[in-house]
PDB file of N, CA and C in Angstrom:
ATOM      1  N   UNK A   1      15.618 -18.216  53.083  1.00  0.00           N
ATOM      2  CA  UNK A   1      15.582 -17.863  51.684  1.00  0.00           C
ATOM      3  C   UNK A   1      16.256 -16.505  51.490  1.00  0.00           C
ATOM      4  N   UNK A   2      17.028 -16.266  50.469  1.00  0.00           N
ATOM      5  CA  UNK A   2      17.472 -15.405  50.275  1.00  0.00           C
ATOM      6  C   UNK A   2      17.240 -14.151  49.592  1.00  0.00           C
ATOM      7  N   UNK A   3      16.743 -13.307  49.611  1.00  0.00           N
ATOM      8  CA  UNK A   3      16.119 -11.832  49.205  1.00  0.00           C
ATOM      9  C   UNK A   3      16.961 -11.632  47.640  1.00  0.00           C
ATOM     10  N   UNK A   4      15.764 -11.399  46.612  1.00  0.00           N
ATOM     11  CA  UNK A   4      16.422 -11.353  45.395  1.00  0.00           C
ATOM     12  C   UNK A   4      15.783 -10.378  45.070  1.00  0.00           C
ATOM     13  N   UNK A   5      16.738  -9.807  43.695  1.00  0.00           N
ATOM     14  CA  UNK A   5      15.706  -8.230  43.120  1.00  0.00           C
ATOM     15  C   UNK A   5      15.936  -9.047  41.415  1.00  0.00           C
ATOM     16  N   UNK A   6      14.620  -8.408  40.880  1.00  0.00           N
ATOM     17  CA  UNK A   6      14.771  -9.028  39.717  1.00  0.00           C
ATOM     18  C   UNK A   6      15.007  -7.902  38.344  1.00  0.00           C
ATOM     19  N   UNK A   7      16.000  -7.555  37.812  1.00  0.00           N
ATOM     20  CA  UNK A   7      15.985  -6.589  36.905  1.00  0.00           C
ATOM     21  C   UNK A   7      15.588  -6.917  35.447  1.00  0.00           C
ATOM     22  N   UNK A   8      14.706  -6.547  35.061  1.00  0.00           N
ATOM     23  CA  UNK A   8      13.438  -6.144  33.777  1.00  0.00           C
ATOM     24  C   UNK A   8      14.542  -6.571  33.145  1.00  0.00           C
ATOM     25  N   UNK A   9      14.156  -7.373  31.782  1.00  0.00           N
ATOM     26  CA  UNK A   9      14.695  -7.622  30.881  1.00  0.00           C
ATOM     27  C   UNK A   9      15.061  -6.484  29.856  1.00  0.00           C
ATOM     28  N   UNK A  10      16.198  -6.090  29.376  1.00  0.00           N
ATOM     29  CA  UNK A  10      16.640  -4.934  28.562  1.00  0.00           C
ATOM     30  C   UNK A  10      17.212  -3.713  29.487  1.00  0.00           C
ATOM     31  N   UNK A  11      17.143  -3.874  30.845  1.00  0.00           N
ATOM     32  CA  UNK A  11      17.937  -3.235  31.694  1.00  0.00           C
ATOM     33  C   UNK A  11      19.444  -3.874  32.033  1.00  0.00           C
ATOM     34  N   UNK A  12      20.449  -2.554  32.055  1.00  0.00           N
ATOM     35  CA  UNK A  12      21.796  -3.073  32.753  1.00  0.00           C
ATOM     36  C   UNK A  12      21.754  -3.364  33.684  1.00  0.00           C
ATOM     37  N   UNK A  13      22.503  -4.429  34.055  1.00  0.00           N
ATOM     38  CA  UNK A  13      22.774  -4.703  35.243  1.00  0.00           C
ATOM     39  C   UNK A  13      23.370  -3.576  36.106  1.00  0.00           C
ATOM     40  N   UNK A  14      22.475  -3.323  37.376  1.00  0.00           N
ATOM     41  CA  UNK A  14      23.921  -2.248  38.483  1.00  0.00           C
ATOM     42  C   UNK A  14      25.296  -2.610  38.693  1.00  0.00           C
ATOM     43  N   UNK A  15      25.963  -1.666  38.760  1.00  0.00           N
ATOM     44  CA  UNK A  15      27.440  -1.540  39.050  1.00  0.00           C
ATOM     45  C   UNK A  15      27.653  -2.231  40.429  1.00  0.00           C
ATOM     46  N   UNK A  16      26.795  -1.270  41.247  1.00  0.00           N
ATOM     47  CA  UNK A  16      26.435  -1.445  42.797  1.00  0.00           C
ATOM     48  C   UNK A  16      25.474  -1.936  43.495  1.00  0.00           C
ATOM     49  N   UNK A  17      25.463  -2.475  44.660  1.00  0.00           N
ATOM     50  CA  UNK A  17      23.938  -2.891  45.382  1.00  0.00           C
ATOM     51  C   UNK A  17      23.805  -2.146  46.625  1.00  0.00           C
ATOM     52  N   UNK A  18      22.983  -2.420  47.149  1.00  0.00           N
ATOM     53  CA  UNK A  18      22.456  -1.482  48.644  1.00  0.00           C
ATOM     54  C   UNK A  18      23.336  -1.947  49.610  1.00  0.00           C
ATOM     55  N   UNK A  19      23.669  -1.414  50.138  1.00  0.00           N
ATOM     56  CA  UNK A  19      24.346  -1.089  51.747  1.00  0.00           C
ATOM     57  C   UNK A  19      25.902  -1.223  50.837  1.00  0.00           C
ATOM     58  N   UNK A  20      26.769  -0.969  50.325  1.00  0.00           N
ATOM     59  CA  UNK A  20      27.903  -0.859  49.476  1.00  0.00           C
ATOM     60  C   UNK A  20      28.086   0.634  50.112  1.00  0.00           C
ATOM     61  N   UNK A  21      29.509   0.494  50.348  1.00  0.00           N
ATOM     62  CA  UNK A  21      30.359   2.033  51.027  1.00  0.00           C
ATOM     63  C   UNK A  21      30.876   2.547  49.818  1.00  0.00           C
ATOM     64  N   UNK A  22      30.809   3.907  49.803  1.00  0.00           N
ATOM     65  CA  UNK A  22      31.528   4.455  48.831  1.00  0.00           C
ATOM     66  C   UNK A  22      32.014   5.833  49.247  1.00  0.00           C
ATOM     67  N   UNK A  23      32.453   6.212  47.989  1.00  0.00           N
ATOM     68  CA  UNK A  23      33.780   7.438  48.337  1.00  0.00           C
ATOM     69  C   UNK A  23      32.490   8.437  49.225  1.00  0.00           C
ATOM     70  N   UNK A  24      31.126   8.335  48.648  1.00  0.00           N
ATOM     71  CA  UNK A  24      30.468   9.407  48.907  1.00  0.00           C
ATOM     72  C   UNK A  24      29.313   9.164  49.996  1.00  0.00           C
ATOM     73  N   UNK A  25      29.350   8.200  50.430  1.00  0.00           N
ATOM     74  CA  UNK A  25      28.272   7.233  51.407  1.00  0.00           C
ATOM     75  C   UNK A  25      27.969   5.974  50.975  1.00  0.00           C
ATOM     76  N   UNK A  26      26.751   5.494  51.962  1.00  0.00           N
ATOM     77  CA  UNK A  26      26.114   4.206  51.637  1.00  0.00           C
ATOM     78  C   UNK A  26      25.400   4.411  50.965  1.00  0.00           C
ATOM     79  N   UNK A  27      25.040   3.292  49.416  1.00  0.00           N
ATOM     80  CA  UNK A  27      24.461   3.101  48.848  1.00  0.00           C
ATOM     81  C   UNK A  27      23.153   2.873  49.619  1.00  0.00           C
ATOM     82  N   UNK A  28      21.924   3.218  49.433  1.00  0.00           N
ATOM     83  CA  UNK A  28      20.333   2.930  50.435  1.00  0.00           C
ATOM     84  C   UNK A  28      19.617   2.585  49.575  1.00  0.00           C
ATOM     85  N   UNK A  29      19.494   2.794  48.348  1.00  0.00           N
ATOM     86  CA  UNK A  29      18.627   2.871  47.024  1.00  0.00           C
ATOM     87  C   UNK A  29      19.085   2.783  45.247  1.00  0.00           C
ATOM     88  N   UNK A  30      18.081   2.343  44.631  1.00  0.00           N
ATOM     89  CA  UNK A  30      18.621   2.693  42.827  1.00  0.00           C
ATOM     90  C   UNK A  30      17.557   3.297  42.277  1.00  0.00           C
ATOM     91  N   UNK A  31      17.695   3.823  41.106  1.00  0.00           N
ATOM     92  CA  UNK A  31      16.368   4.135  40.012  1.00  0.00           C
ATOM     93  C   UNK A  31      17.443   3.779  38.904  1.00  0.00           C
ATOM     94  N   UNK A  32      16.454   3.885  37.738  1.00  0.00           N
ATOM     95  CA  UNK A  32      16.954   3.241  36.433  1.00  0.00           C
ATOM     96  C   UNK A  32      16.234   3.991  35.582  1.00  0.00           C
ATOM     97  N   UNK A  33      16.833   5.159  34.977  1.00  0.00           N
ATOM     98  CA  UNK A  33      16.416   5.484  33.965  1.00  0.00           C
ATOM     99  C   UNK A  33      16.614   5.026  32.520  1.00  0.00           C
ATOM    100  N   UNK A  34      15.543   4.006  32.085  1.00  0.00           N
ATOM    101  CA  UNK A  34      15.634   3.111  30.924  1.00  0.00           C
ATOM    102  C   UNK A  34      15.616   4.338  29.543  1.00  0.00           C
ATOM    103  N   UNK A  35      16.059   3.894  28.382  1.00  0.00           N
ATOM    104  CA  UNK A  35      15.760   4.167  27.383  1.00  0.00           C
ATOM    105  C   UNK A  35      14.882   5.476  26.914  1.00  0.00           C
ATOM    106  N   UNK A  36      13.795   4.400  26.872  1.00  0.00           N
ATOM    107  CA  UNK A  36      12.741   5.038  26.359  1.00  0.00           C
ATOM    108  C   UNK A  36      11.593   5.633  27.036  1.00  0.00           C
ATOM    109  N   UNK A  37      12.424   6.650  28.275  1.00  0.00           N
ATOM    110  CA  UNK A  37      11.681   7.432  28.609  1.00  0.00           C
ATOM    111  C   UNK A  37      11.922   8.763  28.525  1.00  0.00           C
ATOM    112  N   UNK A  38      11.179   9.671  28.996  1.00  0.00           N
ATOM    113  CA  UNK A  38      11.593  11.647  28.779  1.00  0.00           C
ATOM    114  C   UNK A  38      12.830  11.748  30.097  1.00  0.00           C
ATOM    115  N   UNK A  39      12.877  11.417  31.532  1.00  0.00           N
ATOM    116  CA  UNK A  39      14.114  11.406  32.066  1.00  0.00           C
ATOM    117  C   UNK A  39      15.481  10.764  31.689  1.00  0.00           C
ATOM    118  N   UNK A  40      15.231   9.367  30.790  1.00  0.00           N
ATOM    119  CA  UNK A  40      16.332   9.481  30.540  1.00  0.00           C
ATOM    120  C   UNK A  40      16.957  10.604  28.951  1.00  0.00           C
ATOM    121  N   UNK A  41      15.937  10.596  28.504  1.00  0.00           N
ATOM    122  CA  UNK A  41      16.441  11.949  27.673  1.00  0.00           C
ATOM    123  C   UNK A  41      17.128  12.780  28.114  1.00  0.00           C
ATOM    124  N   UNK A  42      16.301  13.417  28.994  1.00  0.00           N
ATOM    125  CA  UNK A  42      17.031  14.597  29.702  1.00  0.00           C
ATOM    126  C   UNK A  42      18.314  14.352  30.459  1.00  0.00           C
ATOM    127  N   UNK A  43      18.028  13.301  31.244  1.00  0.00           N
ATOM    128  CA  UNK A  43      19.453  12.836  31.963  1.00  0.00           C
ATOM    129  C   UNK A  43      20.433  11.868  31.595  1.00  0.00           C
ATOM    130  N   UNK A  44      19.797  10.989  30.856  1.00  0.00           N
ATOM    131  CA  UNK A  44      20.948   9.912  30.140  1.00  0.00           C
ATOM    132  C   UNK A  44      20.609   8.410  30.608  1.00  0.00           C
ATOM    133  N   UNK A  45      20.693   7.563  30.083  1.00  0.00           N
ATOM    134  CA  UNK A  45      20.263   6.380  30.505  1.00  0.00           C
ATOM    135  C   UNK A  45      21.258   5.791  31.729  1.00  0.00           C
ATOM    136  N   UNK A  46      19.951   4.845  32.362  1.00  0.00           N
ATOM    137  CA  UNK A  46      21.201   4.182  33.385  1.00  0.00           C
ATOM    138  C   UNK A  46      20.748   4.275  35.052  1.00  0.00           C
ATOM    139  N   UNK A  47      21.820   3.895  35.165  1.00  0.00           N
ATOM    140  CA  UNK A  47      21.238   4.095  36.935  1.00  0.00           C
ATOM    141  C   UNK A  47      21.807   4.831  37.845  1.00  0.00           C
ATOM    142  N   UNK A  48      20.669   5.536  38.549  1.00  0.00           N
ATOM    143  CA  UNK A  48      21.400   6.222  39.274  1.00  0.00           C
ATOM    144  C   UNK A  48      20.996   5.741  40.720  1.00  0.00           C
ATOM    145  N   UNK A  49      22.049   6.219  41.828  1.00  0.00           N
ATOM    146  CA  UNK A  49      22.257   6.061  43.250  1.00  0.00           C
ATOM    147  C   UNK A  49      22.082   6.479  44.338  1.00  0.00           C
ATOM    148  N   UNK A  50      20.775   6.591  45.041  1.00  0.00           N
ATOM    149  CA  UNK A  50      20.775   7.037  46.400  1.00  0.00           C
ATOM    150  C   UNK A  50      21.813   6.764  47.287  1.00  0.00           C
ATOM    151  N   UNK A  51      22.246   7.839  47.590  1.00  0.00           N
ATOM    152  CA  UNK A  51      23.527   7.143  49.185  1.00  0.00           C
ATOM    153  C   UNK A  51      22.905   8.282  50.334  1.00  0.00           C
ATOM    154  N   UNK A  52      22.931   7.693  51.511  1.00  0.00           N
ATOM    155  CA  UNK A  52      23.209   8.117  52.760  1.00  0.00           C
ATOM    156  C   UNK A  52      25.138   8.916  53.109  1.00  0.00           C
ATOM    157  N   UNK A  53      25.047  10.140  52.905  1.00  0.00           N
ATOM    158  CA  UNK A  53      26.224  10.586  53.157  1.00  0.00           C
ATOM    159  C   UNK A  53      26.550  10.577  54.667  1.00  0.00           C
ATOM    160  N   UNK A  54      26.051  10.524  55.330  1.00  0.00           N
ATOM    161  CA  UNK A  54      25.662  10.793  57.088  1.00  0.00           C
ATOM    162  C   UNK A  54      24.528   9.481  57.555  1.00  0.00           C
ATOM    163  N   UNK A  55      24.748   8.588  58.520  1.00  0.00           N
ATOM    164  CA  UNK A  55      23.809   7.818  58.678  1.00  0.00           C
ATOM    165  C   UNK A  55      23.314   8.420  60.317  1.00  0.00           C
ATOM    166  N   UNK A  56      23.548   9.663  60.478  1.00  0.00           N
ATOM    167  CA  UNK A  56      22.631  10.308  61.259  1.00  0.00           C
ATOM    168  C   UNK A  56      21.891  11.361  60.827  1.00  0.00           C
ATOM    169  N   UNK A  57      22.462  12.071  59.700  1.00  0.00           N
ATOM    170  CA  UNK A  57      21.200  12.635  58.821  1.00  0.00           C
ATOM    171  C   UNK A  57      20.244  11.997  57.756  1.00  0.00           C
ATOM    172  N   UNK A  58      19.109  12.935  57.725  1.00  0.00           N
ATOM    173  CA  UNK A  58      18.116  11.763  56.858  1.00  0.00           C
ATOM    174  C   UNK A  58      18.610  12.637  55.538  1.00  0.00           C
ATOM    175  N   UNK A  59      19.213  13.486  55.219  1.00  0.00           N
ATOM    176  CA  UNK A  59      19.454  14.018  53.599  1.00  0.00           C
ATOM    177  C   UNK A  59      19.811  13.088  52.896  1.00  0.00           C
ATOM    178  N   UNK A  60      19.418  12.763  51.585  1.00  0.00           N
ATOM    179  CA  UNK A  60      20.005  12.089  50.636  1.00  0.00           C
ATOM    180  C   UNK A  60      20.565  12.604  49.509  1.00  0.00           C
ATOM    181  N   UNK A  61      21.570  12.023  48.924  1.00  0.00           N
ATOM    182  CA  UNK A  61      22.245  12.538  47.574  1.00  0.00           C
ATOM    183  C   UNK A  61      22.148  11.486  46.605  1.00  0.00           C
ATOM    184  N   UNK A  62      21.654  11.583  45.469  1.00  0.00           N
ATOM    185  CA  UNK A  62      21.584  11.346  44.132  1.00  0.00           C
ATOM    186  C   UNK A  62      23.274  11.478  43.241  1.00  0.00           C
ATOM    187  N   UNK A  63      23.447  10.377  42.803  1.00  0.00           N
ATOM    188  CA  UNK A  63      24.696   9.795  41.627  1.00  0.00           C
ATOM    189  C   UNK A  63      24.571   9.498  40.724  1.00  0.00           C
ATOM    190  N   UNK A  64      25.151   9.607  40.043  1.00  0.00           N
ATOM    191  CA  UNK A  64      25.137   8.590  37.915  1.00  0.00           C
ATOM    192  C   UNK A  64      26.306   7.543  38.584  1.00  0.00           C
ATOM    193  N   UNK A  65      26.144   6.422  38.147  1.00  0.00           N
ATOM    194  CA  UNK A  65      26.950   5.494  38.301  1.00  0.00           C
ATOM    195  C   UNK A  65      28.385   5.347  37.930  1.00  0.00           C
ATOM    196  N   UNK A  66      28.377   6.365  36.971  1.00  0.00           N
ATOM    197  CA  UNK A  66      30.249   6.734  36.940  1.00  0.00           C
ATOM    198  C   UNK A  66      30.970   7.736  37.829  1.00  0.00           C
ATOM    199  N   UNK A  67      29.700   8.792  38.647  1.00  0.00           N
ATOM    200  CA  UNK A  67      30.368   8.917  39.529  1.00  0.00           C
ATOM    201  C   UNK A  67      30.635   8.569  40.836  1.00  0.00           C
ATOM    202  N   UNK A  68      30.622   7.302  41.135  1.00  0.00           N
ATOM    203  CA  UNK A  68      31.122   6.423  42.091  1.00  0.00           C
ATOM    204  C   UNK A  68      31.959   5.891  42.123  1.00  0.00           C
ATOM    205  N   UNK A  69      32.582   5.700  43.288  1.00  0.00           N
ATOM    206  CA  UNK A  69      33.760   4.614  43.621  1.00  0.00           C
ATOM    207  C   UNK A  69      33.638   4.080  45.186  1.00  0.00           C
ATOM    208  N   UNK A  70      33.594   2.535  44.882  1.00  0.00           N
ATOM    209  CA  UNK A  70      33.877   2.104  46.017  1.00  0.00           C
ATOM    210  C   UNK A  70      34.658   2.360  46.875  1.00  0.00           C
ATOM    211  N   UNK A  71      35.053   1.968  47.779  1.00  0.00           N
ATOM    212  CA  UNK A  71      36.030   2.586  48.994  1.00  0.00           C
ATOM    213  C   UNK A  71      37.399   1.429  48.853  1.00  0.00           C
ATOM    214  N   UNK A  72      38.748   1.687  49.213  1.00  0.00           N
ATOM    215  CA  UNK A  72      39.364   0.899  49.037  1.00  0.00           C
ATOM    216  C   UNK A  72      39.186  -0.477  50.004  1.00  0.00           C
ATOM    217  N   UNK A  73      40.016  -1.346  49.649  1.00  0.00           N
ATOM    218  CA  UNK A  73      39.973  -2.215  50.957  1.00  0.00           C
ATOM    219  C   UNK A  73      40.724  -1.550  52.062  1.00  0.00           C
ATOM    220  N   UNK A  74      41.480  -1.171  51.895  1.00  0.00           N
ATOM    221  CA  UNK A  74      42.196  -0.273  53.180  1.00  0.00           C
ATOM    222  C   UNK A  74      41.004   0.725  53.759  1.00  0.00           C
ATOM    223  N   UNK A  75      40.777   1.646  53.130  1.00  0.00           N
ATOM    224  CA  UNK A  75      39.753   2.822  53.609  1.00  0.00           C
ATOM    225  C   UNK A  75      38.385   2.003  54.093  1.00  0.00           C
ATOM    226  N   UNK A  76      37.753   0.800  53.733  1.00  0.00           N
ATOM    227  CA  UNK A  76      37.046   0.184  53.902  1.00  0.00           C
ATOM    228  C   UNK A  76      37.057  -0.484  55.638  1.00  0.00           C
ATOM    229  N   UNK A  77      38.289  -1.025  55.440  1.00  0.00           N
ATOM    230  CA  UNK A  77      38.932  -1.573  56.959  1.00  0.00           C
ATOM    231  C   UNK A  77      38.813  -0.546  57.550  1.00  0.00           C
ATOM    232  N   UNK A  78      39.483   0.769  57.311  1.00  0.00           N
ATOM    233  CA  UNK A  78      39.479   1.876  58.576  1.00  0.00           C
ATOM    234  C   UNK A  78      38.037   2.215  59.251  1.00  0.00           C
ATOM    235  N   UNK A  79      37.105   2.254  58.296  1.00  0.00           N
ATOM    236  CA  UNK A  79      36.187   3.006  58.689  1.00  0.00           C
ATOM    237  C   UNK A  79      35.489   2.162  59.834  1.00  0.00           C
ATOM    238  N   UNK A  80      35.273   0.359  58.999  1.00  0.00           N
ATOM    239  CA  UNK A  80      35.181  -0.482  59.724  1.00  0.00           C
ATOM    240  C   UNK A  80      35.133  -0.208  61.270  1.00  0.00           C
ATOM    241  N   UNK A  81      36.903  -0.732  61.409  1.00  0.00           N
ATOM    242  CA  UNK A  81      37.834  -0.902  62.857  1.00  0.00           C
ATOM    243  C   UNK A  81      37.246   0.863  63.394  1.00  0.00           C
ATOM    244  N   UNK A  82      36.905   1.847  62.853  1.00  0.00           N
ATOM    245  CA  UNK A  82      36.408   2.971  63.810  1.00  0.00           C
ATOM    246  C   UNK A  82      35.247   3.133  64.196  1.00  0.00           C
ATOM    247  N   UNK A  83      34.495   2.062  63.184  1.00  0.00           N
ATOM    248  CA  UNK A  83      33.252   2.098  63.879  1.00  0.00           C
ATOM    249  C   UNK A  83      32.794   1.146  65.271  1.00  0.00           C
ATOM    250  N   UNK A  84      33.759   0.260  64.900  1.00  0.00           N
ATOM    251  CA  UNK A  84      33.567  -1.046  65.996  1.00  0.00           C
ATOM    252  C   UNK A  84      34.446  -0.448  67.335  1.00  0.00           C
ATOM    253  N   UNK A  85      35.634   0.256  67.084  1.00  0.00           N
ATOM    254  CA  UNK A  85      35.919   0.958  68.303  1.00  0.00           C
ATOM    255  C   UNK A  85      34.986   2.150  68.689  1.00  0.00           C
ATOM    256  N   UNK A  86      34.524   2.308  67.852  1.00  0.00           N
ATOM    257  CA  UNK A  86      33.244   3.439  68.575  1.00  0.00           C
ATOM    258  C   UNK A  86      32.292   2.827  69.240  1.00  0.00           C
ATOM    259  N   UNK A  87      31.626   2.023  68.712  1.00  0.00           N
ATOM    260  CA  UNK A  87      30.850   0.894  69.759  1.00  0.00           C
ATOM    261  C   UNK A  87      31.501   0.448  71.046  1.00  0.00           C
ATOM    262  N   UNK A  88      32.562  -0.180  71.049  1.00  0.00           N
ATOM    263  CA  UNK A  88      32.969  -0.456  71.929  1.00  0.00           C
ATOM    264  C   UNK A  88      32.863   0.640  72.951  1.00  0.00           C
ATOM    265  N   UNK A  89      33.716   1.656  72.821  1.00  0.00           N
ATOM    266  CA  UNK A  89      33.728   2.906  73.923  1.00  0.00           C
ATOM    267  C   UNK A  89      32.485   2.751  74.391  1.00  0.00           C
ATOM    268  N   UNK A  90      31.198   2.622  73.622  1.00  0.00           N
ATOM    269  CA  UNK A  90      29.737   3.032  74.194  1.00  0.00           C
ATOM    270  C   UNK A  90      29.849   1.566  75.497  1.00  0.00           C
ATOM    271  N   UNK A  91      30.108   0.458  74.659  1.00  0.00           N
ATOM    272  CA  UNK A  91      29.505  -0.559  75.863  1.00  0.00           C
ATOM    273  C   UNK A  91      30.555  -0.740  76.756  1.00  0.00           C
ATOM    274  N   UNK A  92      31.744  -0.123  76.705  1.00  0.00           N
ATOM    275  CA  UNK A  92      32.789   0.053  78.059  1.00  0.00           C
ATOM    276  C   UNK A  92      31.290   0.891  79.054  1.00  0.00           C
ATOM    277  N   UNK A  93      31.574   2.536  78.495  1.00  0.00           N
ATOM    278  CA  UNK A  93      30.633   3.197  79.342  1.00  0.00           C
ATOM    279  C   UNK A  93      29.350   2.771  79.645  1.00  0.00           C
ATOM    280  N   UNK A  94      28.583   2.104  79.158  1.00  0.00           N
ATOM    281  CA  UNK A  94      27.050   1.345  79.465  1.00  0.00           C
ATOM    282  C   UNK A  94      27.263   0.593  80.669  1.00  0.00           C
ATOM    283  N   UNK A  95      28.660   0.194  80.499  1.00  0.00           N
ATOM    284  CA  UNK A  95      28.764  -1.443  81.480  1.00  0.00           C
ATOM    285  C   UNK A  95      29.143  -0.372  82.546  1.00  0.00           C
ATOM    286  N   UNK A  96      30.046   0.483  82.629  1.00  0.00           N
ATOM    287  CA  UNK A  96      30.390   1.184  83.806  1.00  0.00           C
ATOM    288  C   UNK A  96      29.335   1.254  84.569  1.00  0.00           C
ATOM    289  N   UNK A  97      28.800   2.287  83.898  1.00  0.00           N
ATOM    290  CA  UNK A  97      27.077   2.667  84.052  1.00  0.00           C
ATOM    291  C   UNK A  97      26.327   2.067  85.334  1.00  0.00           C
ATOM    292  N   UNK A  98      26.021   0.519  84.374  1.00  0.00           N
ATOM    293  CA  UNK A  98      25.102  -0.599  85.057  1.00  0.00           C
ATOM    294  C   UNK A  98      25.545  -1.089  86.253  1.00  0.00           C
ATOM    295  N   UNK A  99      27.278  -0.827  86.347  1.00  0.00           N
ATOM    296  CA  UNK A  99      27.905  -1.548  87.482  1.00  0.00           C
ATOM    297  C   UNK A  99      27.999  -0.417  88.961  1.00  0.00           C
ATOM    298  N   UNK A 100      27.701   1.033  88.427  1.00  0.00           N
ATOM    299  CA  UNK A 100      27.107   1.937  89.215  1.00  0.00           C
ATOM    300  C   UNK A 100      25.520   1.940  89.893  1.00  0.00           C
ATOM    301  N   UNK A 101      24.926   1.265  89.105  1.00  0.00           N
ATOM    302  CA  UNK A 101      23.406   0.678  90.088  1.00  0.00           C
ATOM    303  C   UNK A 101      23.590   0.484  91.559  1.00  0.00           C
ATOM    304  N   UNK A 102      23.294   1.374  92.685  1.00  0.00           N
ATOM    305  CA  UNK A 102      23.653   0.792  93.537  1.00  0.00           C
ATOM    306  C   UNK A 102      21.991   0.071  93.852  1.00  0.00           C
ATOM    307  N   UNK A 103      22.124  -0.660  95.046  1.00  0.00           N
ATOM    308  CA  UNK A 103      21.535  -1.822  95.606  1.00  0.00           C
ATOM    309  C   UNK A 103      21.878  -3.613  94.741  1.00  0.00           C
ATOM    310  N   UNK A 104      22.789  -3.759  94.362  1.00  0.00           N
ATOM    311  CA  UNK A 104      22.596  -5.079  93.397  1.00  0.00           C
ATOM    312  C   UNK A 104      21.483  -5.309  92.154  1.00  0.00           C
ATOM    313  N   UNK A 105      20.947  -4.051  92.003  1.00  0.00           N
ATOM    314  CA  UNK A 105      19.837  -4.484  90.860  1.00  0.00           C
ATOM    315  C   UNK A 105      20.488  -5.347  89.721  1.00  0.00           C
ATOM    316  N   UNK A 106      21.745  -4.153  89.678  1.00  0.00           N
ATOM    317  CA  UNK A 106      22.675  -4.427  88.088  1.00  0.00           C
ATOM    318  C   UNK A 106      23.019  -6.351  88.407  1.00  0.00           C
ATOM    319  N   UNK A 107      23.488  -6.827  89.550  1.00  0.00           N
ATOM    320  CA  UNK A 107      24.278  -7.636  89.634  1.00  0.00           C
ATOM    321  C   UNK A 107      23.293  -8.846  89.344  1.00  0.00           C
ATOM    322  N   UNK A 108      21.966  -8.749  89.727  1.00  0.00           N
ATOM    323  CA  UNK A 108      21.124  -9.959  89.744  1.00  0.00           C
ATOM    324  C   UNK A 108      20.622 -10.528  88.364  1.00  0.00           C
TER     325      UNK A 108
END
């Protein structure tokens, strides 16, 4: 079954959803400041965006939804292909690693 979120009737729909790359990080979270409350007074209606700028720091940064932009498909691919070659390097060196076990532990 597939994981659904259900947005309150008289709310906009998000721009964005969770785990979405952008110019400024990963999307992790939303809030929705509706209407007719005192934050959106103060701040303006709408939704705004938790992102993970660093997914090795725990800091988070807060967005208004216009100031976002997705990542291109190009910039999207890069980050991609550098992350998967970063992995890789790790399980080249892991495998080295394991194949340094001496007595056959690694091999059995």
């Amino acid at each position: 079954m597939e994981p659904t979120i259900s947005i309150p009737q008289g709310w906009k729909y998000p721009r964005f959803t969770f785990g979405q790359r952008t110019e400024r990080g990963v999307i992790i979270g939303l809030k929705y400041y509706s209407e007719d409350t005192l934050l959106a007074h103060e701040f303006g209606e709408g939704w705004r965006y938790v992102l993970l700028p660093d997914k090795n720091c725990e800091d988070e940064e807060y967005h208004l939804e216009d100031a976002l932009e997705l990542l291109t498909p190009q910039e999207l691919k890069a980050q991609i292909e550098a992350e998967i070659n970063k992995r890789l390097r790790q399980v080249e060196l892991l495998t080295h690693e394991l194949k340094a076990i001496p007595g056959g532990i690694a091999n059995g």
